[in-house]
N, C-alpha and C. Protein backbone atom coordinates (compact mmCIF):
# COMPACT_ATOMS: atom_id res chain seq x y z
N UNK A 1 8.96 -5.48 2.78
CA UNK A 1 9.85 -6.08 3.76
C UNK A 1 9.18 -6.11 5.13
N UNK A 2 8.89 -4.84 5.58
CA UNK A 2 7.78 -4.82 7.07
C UNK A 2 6.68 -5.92 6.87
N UNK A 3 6.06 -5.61 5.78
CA UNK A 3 4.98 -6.57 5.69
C UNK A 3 4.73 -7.74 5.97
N UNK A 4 5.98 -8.13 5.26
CA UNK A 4 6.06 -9.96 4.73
C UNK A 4 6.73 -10.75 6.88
N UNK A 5 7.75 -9.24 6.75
CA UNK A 5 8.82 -9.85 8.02
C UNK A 5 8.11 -9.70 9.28
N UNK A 6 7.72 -8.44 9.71
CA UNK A 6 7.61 -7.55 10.91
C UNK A 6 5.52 -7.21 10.96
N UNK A 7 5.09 -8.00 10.40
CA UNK A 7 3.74 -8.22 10.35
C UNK A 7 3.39 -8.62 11.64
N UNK A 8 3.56 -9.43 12.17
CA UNK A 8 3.46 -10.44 12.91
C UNK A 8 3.44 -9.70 14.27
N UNK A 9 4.05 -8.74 14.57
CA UNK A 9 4.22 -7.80 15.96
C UNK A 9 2.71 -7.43 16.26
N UNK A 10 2.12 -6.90 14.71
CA UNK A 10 0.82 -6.30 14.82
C UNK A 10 -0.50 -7.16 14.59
N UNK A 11 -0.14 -8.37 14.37
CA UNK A 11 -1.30 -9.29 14.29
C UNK A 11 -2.42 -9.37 15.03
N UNK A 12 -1.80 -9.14 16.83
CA UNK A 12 -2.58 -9.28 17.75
C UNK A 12 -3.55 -8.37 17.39
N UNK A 13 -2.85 -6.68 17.34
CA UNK A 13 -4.01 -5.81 17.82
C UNK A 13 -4.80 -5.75 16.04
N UNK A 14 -4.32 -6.04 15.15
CA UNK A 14 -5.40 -6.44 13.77
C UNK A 14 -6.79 -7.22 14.19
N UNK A 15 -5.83 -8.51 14.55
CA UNK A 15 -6.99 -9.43 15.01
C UNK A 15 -8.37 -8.51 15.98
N UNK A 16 -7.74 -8.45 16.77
CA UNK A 16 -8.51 -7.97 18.29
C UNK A 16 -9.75 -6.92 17.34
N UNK A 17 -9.15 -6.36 16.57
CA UNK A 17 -9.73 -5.25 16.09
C UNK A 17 -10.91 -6.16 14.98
N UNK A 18 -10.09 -6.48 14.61
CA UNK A 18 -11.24 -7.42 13.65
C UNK A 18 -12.40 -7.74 14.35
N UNK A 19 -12.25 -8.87 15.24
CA UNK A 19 -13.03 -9.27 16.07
C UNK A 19 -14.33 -8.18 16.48
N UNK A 20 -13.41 -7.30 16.92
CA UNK A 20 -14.38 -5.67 17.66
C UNK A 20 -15.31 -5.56 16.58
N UNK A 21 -14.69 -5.35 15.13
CA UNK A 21 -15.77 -4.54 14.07
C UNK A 21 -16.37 -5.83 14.15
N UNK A 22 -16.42 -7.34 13.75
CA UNK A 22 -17.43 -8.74 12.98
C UNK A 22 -18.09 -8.48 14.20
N UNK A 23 -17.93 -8.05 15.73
CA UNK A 23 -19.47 -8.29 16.59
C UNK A 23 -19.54 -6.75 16.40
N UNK A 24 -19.36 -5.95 15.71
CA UNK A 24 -20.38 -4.99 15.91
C UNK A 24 -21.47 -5.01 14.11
N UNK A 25 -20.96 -5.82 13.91
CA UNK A 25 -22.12 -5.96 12.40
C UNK A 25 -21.33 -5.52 11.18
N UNK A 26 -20.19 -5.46 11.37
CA UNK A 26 -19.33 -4.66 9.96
C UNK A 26 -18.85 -6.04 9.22
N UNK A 27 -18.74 -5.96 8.01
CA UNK A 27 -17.95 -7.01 7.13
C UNK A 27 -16.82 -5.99 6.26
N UNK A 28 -15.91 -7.32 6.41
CA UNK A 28 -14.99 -6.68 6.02
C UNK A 28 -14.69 -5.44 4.78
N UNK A 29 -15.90 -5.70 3.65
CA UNK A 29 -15.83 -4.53 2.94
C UNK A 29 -16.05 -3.16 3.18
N UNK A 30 -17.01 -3.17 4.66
CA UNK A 30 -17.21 -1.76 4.86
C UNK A 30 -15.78 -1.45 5.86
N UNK A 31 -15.13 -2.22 5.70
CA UNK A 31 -13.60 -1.27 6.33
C UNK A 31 -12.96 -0.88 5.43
N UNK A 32 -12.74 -2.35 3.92
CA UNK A 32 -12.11 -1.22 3.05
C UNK A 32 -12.33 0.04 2.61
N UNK A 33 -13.59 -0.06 2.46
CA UNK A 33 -14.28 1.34 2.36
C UNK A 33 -13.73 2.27 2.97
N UNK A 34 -13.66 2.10 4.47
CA UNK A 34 -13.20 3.12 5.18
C UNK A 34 -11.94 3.39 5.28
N UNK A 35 -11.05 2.37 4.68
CA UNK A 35 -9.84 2.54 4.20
C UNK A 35 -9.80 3.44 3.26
N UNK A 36 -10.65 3.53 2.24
CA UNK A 36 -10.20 4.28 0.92
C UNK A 36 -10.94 5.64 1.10
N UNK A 37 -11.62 5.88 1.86
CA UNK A 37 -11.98 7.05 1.77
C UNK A 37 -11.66 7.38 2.97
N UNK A 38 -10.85 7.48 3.67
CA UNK A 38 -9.93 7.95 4.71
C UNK A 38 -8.52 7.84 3.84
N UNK A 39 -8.30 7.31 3.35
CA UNK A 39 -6.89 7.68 2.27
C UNK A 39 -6.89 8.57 1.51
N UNK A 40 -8.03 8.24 0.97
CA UNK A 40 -8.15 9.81 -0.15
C UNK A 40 -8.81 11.42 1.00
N UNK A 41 -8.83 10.91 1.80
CA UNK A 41 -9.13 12.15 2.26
C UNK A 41 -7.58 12.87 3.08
N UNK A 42 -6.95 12.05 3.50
CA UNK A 42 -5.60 12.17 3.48
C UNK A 42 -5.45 12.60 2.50
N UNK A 43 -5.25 12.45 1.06
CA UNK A 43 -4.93 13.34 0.00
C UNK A 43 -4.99 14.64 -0.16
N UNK A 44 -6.93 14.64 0.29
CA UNK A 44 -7.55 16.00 0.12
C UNK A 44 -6.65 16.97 1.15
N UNK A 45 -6.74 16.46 2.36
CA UNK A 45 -6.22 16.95 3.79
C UNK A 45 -4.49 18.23 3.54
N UNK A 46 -3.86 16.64 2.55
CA UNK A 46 -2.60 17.08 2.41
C UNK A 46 -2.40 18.53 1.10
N UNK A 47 -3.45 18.53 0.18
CA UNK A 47 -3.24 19.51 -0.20
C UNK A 47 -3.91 20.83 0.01
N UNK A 48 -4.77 20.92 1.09
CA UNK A 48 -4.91 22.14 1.61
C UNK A 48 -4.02 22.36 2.56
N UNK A 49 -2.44 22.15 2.68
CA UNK A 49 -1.65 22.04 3.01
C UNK A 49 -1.75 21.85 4.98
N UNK A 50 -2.41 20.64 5.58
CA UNK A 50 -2.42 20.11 6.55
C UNK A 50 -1.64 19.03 6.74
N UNK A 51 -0.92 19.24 6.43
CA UNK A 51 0.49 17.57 6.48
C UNK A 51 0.30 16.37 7.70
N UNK A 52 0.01 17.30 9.20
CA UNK A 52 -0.10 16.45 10.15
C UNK A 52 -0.83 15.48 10.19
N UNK A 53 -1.89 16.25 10.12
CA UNK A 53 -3.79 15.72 9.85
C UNK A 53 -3.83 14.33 8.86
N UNK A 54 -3.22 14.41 7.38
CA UNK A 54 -2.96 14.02 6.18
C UNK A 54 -1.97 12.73 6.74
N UNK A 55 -1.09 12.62 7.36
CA UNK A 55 -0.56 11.79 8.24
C UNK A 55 -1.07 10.94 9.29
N UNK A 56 -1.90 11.78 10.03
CA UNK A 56 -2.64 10.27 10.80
C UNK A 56 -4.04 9.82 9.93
N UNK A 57 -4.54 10.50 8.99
CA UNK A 57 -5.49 9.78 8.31
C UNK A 57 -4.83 8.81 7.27
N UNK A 58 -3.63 9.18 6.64
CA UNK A 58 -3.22 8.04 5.88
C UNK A 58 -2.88 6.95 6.50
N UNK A 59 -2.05 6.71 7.77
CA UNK A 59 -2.15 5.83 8.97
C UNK A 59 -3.48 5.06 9.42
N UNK A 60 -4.12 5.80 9.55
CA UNK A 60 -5.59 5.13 9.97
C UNK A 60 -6.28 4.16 8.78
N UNK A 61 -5.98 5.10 7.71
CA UNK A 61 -6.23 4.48 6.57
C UNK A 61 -5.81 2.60 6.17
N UNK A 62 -3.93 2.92 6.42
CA UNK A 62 -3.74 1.64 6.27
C UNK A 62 -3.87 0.87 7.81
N UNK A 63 -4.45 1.22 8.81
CA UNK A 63 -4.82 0.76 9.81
C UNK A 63 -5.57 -0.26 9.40
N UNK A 64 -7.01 0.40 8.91
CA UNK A 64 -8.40 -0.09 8.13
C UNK A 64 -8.11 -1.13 7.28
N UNK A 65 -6.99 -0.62 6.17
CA UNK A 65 -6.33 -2.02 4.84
C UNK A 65 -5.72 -3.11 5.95
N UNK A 66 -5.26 -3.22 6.80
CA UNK A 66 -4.75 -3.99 7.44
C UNK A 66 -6.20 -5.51 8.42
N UNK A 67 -6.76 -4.33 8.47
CA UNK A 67 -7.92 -4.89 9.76
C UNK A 67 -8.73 -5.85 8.99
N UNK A 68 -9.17 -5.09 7.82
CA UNK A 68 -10.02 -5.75 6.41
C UNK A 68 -9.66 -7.06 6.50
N UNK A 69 -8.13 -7.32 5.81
CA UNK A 69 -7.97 -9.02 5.84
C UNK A 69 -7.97 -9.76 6.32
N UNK A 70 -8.12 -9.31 8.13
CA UNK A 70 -8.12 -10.39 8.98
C UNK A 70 -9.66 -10.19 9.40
N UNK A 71 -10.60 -9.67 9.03
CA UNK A 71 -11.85 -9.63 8.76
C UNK A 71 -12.68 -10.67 8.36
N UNK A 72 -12.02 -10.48 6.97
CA UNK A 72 -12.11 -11.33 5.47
C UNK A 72 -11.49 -13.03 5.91
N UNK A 73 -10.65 -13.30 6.57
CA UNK A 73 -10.04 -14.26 7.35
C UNK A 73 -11.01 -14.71 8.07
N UNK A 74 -11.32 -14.05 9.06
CA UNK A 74 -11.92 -14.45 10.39
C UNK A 74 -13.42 -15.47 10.37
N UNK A 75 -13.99 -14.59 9.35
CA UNK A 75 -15.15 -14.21 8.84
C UNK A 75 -15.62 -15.58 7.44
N UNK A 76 -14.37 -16.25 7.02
CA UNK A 76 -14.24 -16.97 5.90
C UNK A 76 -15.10 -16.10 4.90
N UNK A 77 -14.48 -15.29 4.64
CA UNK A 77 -14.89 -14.45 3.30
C UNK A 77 -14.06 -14.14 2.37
N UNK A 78 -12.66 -14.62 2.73
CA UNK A 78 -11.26 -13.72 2.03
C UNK A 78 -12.03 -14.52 0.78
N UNK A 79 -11.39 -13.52 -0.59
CA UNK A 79 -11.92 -14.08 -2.15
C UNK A 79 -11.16 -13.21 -2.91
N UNK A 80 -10.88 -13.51 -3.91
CA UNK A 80 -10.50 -12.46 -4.83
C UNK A 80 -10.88 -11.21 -5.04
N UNK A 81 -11.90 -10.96 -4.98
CA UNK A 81 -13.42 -10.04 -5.16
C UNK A 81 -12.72 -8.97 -3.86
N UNK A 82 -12.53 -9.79 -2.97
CA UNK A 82 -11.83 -8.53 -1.58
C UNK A 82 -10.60 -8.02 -2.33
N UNK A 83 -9.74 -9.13 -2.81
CA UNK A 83 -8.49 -8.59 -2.99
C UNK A 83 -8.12 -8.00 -3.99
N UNK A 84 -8.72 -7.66 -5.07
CA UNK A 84 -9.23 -7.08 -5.91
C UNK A 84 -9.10 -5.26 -5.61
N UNK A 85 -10.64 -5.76 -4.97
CA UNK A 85 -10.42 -3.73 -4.06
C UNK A 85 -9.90 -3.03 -3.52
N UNK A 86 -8.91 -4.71 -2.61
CA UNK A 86 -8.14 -4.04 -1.72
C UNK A 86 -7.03 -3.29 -2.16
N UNK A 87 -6.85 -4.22 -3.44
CA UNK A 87 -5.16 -3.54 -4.10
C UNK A 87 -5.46 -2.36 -4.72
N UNK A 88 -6.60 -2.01 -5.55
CA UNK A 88 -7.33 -1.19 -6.41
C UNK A 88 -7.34 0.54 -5.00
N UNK A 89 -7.85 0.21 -4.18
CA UNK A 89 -8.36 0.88 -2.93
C UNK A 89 -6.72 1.57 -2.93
N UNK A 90 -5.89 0.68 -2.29
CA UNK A 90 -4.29 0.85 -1.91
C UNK A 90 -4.19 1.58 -2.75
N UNK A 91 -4.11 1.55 -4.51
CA UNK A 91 -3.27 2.37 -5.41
C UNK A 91 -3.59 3.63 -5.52
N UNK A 92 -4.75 4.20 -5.48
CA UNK A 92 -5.59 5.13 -5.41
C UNK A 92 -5.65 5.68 -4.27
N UNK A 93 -5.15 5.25 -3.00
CA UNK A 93 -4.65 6.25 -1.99
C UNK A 93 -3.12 6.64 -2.11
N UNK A 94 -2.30 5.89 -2.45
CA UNK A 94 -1.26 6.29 -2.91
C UNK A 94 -1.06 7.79 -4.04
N UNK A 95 -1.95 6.80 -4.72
CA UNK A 95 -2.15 8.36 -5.96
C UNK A 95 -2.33 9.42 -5.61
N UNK A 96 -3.55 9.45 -4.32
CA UNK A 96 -4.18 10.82 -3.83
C UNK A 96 -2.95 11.39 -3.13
N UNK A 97 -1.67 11.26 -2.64
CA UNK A 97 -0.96 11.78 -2.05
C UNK A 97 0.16 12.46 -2.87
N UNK A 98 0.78 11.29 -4.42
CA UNK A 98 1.29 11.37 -4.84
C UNK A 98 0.73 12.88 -5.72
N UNK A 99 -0.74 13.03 -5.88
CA UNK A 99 -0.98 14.10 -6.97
C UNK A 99 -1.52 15.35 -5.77
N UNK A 100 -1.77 14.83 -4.44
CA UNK A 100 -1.52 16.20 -3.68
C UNK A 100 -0.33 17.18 -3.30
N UNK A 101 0.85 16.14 -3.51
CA UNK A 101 1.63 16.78 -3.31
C UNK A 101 2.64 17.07 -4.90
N UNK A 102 2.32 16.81 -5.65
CA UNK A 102 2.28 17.39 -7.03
C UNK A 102 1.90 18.93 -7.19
N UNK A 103 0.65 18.53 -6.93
CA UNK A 103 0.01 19.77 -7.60
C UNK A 103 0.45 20.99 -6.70
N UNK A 104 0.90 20.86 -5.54
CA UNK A 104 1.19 21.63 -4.58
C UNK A 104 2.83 22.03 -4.62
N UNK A 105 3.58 21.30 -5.50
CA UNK A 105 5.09 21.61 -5.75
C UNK A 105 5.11 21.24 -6.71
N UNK A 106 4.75 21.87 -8.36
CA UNK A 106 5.20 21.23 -9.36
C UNK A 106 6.26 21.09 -10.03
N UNK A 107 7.66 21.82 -9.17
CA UNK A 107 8.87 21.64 -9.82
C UNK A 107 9.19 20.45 -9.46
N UNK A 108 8.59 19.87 -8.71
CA UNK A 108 8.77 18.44 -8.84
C UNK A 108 8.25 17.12 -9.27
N UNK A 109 7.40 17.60 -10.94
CA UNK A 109 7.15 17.15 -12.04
C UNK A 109 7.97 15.91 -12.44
N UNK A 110 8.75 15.83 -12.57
CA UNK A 110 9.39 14.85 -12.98
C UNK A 110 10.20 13.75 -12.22
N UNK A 111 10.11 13.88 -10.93
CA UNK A 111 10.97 13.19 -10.24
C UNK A 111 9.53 12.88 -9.49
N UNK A 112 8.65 13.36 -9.42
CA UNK A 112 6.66 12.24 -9.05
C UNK A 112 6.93 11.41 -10.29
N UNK A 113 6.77 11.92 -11.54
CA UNK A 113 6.61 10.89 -12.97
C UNK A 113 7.93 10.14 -12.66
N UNK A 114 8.68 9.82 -12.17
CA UNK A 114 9.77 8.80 -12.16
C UNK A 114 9.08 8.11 -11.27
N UNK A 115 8.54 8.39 -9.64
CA UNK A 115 8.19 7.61 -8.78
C UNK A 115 6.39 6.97 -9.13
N UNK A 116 5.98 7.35 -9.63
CA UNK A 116 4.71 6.77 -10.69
C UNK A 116 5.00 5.76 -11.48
N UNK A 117 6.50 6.35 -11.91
CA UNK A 117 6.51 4.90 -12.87
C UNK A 117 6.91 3.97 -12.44
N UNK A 118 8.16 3.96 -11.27
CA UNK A 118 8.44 2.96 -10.51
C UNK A 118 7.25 2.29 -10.17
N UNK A 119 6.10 2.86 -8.88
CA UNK A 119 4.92 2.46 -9.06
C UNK A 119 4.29 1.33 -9.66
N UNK A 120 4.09 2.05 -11.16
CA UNK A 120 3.28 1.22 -12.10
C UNK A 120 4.52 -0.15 -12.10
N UNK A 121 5.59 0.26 -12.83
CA UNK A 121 6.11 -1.27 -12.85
C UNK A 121 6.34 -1.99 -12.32
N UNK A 122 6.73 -1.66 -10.59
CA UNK A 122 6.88 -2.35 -9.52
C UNK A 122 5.42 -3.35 -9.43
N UNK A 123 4.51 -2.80 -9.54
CA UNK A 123 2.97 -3.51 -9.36
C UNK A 123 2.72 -4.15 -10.89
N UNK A 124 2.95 -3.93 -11.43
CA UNK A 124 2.61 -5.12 -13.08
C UNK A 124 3.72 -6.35 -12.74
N UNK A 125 5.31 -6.28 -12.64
CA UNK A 125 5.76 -6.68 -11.63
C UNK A 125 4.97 -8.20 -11.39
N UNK A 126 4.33 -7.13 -9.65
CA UNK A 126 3.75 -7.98 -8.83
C UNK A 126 2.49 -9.10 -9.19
N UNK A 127 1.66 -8.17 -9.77
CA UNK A 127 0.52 -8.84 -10.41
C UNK A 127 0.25 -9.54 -11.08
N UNK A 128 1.08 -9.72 -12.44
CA UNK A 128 2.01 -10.75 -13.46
C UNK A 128 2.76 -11.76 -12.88
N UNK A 129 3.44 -11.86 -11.56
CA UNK A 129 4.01 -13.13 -11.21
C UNK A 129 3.07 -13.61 -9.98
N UNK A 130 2.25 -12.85 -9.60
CA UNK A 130 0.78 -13.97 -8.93
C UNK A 130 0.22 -14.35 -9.91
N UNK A 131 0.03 -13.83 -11.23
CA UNK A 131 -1.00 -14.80 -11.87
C UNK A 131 0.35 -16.09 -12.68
N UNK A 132 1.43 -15.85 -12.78
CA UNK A 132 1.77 -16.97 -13.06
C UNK A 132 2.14 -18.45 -12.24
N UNK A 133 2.49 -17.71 -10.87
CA UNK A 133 3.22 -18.96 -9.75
C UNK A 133 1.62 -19.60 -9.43
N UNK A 134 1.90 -21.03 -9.01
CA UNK A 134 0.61 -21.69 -8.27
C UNK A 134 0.72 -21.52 -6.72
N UNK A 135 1.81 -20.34 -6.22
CA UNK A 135 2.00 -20.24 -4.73
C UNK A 135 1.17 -18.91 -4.33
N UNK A 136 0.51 -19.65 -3.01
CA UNK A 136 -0.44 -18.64 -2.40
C UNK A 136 0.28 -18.10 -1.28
N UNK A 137 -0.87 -17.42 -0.83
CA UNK A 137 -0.12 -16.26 0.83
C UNK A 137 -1.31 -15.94 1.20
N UNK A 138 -1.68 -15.85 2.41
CA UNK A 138 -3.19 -15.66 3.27
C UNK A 138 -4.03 -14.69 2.55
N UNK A 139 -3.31 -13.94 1.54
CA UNK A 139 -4.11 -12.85 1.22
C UNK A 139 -4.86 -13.24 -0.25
N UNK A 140 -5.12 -14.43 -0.47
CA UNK A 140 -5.77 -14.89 -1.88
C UNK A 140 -5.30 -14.74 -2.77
N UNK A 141 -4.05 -14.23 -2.82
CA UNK A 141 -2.85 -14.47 -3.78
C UNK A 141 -1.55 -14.62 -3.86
N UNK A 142 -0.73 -14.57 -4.20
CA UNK A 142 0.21 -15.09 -4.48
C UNK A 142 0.88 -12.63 -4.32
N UNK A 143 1.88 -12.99 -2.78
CA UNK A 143 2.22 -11.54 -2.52
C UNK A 143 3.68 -12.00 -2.15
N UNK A 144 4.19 -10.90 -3.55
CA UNK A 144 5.64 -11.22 -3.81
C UNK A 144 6.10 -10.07 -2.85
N UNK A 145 7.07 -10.63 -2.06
CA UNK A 145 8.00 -9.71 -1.06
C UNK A 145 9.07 -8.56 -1.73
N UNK A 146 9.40 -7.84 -0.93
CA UNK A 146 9.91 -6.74 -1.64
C UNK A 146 10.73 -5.93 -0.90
N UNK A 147 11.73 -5.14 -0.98
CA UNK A 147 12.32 -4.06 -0.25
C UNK A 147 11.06 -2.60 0.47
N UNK A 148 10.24 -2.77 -0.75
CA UNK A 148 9.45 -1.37 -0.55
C UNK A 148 7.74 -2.19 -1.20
N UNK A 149 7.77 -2.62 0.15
CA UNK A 149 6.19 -3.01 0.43
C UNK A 149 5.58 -1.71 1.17
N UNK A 150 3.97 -1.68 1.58
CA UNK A 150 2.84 -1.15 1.47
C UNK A 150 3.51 -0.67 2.79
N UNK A 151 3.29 -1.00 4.08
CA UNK A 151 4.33 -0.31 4.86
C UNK A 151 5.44 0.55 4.86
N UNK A 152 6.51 0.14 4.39
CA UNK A 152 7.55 1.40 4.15
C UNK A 152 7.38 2.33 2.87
N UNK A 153 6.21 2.33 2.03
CA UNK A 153 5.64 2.80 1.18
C UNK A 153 4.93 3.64 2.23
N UNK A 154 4.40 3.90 3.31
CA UNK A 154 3.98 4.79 4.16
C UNK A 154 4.41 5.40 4.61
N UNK A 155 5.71 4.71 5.21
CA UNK A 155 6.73 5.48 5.97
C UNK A 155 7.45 6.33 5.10
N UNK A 156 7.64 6.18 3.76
CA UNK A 156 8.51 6.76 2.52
C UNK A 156 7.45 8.21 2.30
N UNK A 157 5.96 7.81 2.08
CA UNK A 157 5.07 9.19 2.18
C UNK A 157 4.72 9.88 3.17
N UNK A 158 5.03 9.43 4.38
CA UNK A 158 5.04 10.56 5.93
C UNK A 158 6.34 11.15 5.55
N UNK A 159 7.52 10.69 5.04
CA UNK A 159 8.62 11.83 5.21
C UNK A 159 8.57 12.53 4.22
N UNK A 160 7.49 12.44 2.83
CA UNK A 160 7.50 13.62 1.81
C UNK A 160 6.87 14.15 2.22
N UNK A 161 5.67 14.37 3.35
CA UNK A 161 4.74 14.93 3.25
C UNK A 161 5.41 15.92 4.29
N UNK A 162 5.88 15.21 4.96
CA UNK A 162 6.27 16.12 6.55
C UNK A 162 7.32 17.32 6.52
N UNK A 163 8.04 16.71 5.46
CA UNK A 163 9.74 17.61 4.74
C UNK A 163 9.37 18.06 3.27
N UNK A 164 8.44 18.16 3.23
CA UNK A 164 7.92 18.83 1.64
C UNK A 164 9.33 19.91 1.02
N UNK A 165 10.23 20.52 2.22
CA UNK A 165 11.19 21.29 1.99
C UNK A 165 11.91 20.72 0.84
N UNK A 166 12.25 19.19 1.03
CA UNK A 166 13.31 18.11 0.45
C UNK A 166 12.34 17.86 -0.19
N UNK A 167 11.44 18.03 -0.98
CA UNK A 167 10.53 16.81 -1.46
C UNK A 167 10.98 16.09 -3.01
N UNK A 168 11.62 17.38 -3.29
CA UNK A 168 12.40 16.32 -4.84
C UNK A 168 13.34 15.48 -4.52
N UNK A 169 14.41 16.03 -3.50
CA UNK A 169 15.58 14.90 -3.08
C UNK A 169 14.99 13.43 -2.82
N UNK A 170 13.70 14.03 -1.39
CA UNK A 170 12.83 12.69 -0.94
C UNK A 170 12.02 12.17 -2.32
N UNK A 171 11.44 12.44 -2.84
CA UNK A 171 10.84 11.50 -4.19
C UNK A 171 11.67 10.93 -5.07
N UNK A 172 12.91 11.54 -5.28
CA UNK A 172 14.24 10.65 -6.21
C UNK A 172 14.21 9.44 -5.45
N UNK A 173 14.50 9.44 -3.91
CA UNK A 173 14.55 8.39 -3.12
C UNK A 173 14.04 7.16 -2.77
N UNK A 174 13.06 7.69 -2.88
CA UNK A 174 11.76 6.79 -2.80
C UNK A 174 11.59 5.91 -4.32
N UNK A 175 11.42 7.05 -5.37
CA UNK A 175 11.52 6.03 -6.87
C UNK A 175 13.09 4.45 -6.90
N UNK A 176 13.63 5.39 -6.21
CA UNK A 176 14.96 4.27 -6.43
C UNK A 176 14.72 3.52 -5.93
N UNK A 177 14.50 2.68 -4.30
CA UNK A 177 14.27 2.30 -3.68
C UNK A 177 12.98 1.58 -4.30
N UNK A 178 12.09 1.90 -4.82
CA UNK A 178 10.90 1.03 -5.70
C UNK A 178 11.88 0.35 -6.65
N UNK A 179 12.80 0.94 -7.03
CA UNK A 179 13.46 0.58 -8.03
C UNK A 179 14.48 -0.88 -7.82
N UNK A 180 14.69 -0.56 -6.82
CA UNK A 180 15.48 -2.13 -6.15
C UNK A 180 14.36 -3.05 -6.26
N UNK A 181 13.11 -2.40 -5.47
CA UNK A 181 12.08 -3.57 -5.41
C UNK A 181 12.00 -4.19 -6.92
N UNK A 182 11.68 -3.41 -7.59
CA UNK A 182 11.43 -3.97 -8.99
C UNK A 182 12.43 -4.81 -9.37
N UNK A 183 13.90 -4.75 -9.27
CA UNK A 183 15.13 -5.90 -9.62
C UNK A 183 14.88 -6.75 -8.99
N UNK A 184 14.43 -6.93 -7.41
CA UNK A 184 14.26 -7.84 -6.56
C UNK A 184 13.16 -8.81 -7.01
N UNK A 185 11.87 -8.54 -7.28
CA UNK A 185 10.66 -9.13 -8.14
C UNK A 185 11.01 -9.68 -9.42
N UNK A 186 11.79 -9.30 -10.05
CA UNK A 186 11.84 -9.76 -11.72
C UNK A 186 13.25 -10.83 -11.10
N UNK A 187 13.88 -10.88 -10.86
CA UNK A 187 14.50 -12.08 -10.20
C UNK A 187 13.61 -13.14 -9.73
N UNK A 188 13.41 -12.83 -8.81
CA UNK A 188 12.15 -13.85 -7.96
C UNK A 188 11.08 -14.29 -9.38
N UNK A 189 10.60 -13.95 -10.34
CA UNK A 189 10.05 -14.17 -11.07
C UNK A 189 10.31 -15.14 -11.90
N UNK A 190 11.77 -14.72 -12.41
CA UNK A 190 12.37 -15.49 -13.23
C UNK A 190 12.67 -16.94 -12.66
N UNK A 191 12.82 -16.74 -11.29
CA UNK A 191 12.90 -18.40 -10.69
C UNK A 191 12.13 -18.92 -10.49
N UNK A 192 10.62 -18.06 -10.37
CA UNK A 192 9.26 -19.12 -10.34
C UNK A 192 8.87 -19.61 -11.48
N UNK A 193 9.72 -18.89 -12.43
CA UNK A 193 9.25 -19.13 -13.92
C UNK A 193 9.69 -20.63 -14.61
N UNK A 194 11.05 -20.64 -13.87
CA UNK A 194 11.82 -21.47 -14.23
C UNK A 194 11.57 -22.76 -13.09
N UNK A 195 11.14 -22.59 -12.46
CA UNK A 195 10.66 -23.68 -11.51
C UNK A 195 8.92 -24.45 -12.24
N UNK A 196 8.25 -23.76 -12.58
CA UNK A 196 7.10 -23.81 -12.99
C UNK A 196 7.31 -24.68 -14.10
């Protein structure tokens, strides 16, 4: 929802930033890079139990996922091949948080495996109705909108990480809420399907 709607506030300073890294010699892959290994180190961060720290690196992180595409834009490089990593990069910082803070509270085993699975289906989902619609979006594919896009998917893991106290209440929460997304997508699907 932030993504698709409330993007646009932050364009400027993406851009600007873009700009900064293409004259200093960077292409856009070496930001994803620095996206994903500043995410996963947020992971690492969060389970030697540094929550704060683990918080502005996952931030910075999707700072970096953000900067990348208007890189990749700027630069006429956007391709599949970017977007590819980029999503690949995204899931796998997600994970690193999701299994740091697992392993660090495991009575809350089963209510992570609910929000994993939301996860997974929310994104097969997604990925399955870009490869079927012929409709694009700046990002080289076809990016189905959602209640619980990559943004409030951040904001949803700063408050597990920060309130670890709540963290089963907060992870029920969060799975549900994927869980709308997912009704919301398989709708939308079914009408591109049927339009197609």
């Amino acid at each position: 929802m932030l993504d698709t709607r409330a993007r646009k506030v932050f364009d400027n300073l993406f851009d600007k930033t873009a700009r900064l890294f293409l004259s200093i010699g960077l292409r856009a892959n070496h930001v994803t890079a620095a996206a994903f290994v500043t995410g996963l180190g947020a992971g690492a961060v969060l389970y030697f139990e540094y929550p704060i720290p683990a918080v502005c690196l996952l931030w910075l992180s999707g700072f970096f996922d953000a900067v990348d595409g208007s890189m990749a834009r700027q630069s006429g490089t956007a391709g599949l091949a970017g977007a590819f990593f980029d999503i690949l990069s995204d899931r796998l910082v997600e994970l690193s948080i999701f299994w740091a803070l697992a392993l660090r509270h495991p009575e809350t085993l089963t209510a992570m495996l609910a929000l994993v699975s939301t996860v997974l289906i929310s994104m097969t989902v997604f990925l399955t109705t870009g490869m079927i619609t012929t409709k694009k979006s700046e990002k080289s594919f076809y990016y189905q909108p959602g209640l619980m896009e990559r943004s409030e998917g951040f904001i949803a893991s700063t408050i597990m990480m920060l309130f670890q106290c709540h963290l089963t209440l907060l992870t029920w929460i969060y799975a549900a809420l994927i869980g709308v997304t997912i009704i919301q997508r398989i709708i939308e699907a079914i009408k591109l399907m049927s339009r197609d």
